[in-house]
PDB file of N, CA and C in Angstrom:
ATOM      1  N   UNK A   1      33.089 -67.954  55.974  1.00  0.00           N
ATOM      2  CA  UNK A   1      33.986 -68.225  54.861  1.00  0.00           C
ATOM      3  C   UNK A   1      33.181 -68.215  53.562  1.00  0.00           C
ATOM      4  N   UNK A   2      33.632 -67.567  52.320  1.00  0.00           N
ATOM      5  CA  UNK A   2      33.023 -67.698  51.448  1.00  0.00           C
ATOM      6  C   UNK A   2      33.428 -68.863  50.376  1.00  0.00           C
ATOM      7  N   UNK A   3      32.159 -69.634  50.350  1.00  0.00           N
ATOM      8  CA  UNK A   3      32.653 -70.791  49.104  1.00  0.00           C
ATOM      9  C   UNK A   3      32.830 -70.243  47.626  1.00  0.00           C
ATOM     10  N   UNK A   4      33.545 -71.124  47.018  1.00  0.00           N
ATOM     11  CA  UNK A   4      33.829 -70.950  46.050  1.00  0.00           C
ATOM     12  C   UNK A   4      33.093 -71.011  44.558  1.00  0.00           C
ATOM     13  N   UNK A   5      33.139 -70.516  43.744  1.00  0.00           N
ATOM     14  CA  UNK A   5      32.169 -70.505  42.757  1.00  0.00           C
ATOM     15  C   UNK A   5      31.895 -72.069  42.141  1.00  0.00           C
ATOM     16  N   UNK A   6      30.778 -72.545  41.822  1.00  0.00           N
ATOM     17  CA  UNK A   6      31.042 -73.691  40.763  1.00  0.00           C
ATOM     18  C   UNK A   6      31.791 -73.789  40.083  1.00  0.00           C
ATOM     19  N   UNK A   7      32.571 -74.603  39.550  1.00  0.00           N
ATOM     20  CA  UNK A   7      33.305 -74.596  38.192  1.00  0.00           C
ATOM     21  C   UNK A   7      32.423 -74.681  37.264  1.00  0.00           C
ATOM     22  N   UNK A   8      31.039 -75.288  36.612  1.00  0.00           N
ATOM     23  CA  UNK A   8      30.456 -75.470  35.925  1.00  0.00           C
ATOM     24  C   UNK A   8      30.080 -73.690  35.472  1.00  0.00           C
ATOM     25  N   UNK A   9      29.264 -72.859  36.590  1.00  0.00           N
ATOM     26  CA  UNK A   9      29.254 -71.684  36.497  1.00  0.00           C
ATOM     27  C   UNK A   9      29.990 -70.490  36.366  1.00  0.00           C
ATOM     28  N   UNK A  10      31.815 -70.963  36.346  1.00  0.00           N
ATOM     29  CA  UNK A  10      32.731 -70.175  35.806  1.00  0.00           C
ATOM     30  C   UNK A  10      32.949 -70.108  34.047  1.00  0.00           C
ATOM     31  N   UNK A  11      32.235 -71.336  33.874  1.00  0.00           N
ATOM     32  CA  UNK A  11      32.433 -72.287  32.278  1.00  0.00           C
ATOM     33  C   UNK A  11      31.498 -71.549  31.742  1.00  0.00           C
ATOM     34  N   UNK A  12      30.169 -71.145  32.072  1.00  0.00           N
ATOM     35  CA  UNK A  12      28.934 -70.627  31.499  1.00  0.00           C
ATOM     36  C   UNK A  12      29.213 -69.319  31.663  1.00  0.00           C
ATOM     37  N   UNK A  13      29.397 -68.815  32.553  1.00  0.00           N
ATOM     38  CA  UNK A  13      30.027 -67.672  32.618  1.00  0.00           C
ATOM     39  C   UNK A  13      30.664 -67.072  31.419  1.00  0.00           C
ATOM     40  N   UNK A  14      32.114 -67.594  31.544  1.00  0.00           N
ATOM     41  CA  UNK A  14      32.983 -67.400  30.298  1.00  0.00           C
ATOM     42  C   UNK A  14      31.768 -67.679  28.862  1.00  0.00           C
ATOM     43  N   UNK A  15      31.546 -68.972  28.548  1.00  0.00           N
ATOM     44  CA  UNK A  15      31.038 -69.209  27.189  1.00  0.00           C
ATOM     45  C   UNK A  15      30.175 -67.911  27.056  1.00  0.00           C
ATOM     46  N   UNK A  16      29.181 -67.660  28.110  1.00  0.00           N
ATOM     47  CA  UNK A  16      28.509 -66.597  27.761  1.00  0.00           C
ATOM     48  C   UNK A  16      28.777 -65.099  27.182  1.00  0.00           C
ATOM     49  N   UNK A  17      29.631 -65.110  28.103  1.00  0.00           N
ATOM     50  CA  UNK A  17      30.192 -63.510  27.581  1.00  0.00           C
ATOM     51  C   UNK A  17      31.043 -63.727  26.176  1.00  0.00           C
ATOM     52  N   UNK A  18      31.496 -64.547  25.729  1.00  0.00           N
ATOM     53  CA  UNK A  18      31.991 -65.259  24.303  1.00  0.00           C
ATOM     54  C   UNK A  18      30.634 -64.843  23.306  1.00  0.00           C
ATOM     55  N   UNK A  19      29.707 -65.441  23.380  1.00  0.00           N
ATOM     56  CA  UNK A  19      28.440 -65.110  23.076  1.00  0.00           C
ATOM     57  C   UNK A  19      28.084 -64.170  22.573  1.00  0.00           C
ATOM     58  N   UNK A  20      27.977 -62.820  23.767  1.00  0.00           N
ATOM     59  CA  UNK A  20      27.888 -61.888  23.846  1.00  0.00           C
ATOM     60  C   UNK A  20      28.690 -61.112  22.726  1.00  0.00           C
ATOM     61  N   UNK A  21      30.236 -61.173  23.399  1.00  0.00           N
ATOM     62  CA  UNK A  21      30.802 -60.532  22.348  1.00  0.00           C
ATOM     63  C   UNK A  21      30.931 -60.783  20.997  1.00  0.00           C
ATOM     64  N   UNK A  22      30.775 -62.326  20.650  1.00  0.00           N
ATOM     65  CA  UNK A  22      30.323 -62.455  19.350  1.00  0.00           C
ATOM     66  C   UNK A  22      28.888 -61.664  18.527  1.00  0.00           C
ATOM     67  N   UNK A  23      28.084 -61.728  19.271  1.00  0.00           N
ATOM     68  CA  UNK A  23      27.053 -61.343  19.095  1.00  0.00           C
ATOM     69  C   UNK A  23      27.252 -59.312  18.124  1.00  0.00           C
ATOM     70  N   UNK A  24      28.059 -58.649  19.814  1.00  0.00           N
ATOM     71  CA  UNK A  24      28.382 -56.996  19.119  1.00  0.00           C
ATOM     72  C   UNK A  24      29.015 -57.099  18.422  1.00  0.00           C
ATOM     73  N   UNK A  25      29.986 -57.813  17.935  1.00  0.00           N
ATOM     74  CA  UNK A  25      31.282 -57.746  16.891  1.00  0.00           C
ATOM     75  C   UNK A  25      30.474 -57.938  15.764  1.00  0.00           C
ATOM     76  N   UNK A  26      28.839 -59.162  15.633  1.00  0.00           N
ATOM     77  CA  UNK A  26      28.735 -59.424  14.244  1.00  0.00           C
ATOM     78  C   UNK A  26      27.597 -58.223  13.919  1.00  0.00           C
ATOM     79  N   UNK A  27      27.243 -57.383  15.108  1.00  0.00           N
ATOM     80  CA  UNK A  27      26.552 -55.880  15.063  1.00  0.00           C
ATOM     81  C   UNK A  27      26.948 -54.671  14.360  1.00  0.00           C
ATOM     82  N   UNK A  28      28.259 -54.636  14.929  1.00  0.00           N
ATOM     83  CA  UNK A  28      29.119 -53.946  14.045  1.00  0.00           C
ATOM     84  C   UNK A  28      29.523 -54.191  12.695  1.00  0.00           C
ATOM     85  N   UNK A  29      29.435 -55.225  12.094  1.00  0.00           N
ATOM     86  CA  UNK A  29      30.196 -55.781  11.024  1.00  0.00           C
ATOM     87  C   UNK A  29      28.951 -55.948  10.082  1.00  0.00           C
ATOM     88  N   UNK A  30      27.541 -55.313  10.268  1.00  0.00           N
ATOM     89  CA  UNK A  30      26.755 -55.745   9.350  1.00  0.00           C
ATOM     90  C   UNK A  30      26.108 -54.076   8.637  1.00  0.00           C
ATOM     91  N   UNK A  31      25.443 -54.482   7.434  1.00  0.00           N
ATOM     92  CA  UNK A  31      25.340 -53.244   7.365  1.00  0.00           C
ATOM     93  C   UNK A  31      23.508 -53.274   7.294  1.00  0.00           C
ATOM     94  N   UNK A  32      22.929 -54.111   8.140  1.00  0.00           N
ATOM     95  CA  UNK A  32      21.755 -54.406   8.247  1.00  0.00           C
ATOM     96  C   UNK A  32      21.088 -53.768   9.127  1.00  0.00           C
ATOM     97  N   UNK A  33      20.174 -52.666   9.363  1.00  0.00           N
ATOM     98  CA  UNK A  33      19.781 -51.448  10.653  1.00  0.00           C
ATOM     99  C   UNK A  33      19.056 -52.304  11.333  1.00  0.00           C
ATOM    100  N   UNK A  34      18.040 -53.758  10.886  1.00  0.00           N
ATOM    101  CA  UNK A  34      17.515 -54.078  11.869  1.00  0.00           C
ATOM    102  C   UNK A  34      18.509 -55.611  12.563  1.00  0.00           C
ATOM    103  N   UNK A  35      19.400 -56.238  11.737  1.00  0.00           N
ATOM    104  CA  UNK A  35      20.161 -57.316  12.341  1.00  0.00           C
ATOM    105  C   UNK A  35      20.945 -56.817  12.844  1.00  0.00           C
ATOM    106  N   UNK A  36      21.638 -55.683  12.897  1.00  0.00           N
ATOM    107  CA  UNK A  36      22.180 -54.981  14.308  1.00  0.00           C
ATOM    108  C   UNK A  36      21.384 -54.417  15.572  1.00  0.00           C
ATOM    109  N   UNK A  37      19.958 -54.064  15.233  1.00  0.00           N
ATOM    110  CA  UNK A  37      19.472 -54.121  16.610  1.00  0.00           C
ATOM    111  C   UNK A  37      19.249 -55.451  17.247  1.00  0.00           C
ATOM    112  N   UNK A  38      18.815 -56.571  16.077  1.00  0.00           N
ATOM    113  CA  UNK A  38      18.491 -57.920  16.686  1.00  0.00           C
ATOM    114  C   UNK A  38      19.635 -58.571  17.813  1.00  0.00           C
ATOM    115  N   UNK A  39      20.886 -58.377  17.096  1.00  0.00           N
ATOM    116  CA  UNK A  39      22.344 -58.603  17.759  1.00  0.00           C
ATOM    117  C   UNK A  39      22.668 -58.016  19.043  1.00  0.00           C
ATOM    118  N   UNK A  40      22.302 -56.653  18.909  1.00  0.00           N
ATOM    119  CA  UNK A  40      22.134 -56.073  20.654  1.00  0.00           C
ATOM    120  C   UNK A  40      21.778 -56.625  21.618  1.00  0.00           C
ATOM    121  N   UNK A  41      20.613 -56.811  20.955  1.00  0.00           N
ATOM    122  CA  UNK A  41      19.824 -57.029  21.889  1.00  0.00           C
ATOM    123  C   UNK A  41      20.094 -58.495  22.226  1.00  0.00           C
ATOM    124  N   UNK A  42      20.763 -59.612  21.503  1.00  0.00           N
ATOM    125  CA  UNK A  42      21.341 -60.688  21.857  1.00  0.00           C
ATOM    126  C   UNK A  42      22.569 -60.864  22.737  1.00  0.00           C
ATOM    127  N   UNK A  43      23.011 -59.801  22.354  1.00  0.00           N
ATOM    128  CA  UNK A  43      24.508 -59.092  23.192  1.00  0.00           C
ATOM    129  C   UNK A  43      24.189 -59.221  24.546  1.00  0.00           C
ATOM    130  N   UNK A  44      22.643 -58.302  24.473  1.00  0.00           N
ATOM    131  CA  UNK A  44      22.185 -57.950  26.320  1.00  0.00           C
ATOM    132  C   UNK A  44      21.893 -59.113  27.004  1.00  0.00           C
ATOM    133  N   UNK A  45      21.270 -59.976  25.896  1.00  0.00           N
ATOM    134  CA  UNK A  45      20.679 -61.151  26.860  1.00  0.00           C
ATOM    135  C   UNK A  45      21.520 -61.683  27.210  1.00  0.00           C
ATOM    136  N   UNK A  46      22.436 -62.369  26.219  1.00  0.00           N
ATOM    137  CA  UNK A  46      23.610 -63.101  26.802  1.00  0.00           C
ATOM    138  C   UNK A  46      24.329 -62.789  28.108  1.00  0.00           C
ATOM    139  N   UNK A  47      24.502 -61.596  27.809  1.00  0.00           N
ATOM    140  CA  UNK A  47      25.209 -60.946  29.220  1.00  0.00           C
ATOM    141  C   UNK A  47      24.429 -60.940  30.478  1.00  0.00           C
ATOM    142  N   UNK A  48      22.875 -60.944  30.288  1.00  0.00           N
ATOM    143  CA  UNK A  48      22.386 -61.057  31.576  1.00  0.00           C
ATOM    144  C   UNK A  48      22.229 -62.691  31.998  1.00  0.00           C
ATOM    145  N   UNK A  49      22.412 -63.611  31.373  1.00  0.00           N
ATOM    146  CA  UNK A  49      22.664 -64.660  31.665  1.00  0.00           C
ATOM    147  C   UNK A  49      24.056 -65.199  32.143  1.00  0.00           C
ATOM    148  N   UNK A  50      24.967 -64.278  31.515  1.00  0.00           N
ATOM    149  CA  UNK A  50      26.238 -64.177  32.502  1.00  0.00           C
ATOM    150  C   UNK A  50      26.141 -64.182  33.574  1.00  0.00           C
ATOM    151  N   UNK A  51      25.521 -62.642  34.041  1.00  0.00           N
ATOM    152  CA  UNK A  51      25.776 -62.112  35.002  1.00  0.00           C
ATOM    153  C   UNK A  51      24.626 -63.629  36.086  1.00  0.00           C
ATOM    154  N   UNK A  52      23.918 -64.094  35.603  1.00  0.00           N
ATOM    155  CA  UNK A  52      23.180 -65.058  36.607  1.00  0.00           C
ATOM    156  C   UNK A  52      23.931 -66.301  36.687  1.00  0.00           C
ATOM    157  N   UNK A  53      24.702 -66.443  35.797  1.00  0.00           N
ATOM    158  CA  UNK A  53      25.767 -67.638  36.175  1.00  0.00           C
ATOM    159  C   UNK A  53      26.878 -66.998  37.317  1.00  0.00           C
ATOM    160  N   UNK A  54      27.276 -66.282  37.466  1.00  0.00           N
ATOM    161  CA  UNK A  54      27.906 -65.605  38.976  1.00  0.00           C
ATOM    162  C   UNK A  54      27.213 -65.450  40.116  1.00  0.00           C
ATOM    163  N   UNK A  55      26.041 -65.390  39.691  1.00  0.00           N
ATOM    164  CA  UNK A  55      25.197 -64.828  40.825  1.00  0.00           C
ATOM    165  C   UNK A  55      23.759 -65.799  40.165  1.00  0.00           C
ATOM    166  N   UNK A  56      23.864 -67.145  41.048  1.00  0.00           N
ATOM    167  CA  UNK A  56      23.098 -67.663  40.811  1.00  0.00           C
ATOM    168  C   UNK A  56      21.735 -67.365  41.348  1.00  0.00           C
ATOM    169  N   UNK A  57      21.811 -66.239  42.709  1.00  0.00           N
ATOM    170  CA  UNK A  57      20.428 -66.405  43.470  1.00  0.00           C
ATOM    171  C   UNK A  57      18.962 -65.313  42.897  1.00  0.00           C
ATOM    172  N   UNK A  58      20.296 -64.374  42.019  1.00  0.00           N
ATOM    173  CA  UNK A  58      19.744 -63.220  41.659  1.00  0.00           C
ATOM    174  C   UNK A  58      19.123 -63.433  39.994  1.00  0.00           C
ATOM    175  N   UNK A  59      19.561 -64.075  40.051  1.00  0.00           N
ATOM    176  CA  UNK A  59      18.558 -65.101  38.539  1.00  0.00           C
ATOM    177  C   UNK A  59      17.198 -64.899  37.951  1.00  0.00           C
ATOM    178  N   UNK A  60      16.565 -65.049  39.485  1.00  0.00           N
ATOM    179  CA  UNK A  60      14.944 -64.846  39.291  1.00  0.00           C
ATOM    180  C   UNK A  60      14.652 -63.543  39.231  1.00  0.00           C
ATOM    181  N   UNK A  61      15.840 -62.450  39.325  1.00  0.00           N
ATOM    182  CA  UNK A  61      15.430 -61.220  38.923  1.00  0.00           C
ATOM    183  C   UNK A  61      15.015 -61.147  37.369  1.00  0.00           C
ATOM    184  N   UNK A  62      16.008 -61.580  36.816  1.00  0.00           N
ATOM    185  CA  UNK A  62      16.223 -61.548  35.201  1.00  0.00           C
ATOM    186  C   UNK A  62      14.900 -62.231  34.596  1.00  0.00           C
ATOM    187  N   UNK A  63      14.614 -63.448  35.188  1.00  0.00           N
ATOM    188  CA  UNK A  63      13.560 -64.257  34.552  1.00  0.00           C
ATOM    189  C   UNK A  63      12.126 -63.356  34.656  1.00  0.00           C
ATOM    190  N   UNK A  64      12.061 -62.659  36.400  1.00  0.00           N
ATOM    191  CA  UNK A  64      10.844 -61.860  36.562  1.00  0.00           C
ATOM    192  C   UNK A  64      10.974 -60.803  35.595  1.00  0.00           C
ATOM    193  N   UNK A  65      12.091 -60.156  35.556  1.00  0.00           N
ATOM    194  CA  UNK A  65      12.110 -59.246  34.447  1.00  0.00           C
ATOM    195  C   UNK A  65      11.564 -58.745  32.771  1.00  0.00           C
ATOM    196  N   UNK A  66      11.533 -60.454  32.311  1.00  0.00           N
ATOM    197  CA  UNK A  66      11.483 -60.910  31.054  1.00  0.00           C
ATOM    198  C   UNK A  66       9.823 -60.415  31.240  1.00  0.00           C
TER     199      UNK A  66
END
């Protein structure tokens, strides 16, 4: 049977990708060449911290990654 996700990690989840998309929206909206790459690249992180709040085990990929 598969258990169910944390609720705490559905919450981080969500906030994160909030984050995220805040992050490209204020990418787009600037007319700054390097605070839109900075924002990307905040975009990405966020999102890979998403993706480790779903998938808590695969985490230490992201961290080894860094």
């Amino acid at each position: 049977m598969m258990s169910r996700m944390n609720a705490s990690n559905e919450d981080k989840h969500k906030r994160y990708t909030r984050y995220a998309a805040y992050c490209l929206d204020t990418a787009t909206t600037t007319k700054d060449p390097n605070a839109r790459v900075m924002h990307h690249d905040m975009a990405h992180d966020w999102l890979e911290l998403a993706n480790a709040a779903l998938h808590p085990l695969k985490r230490w990929d992201v961290i080894k990654a860094k």
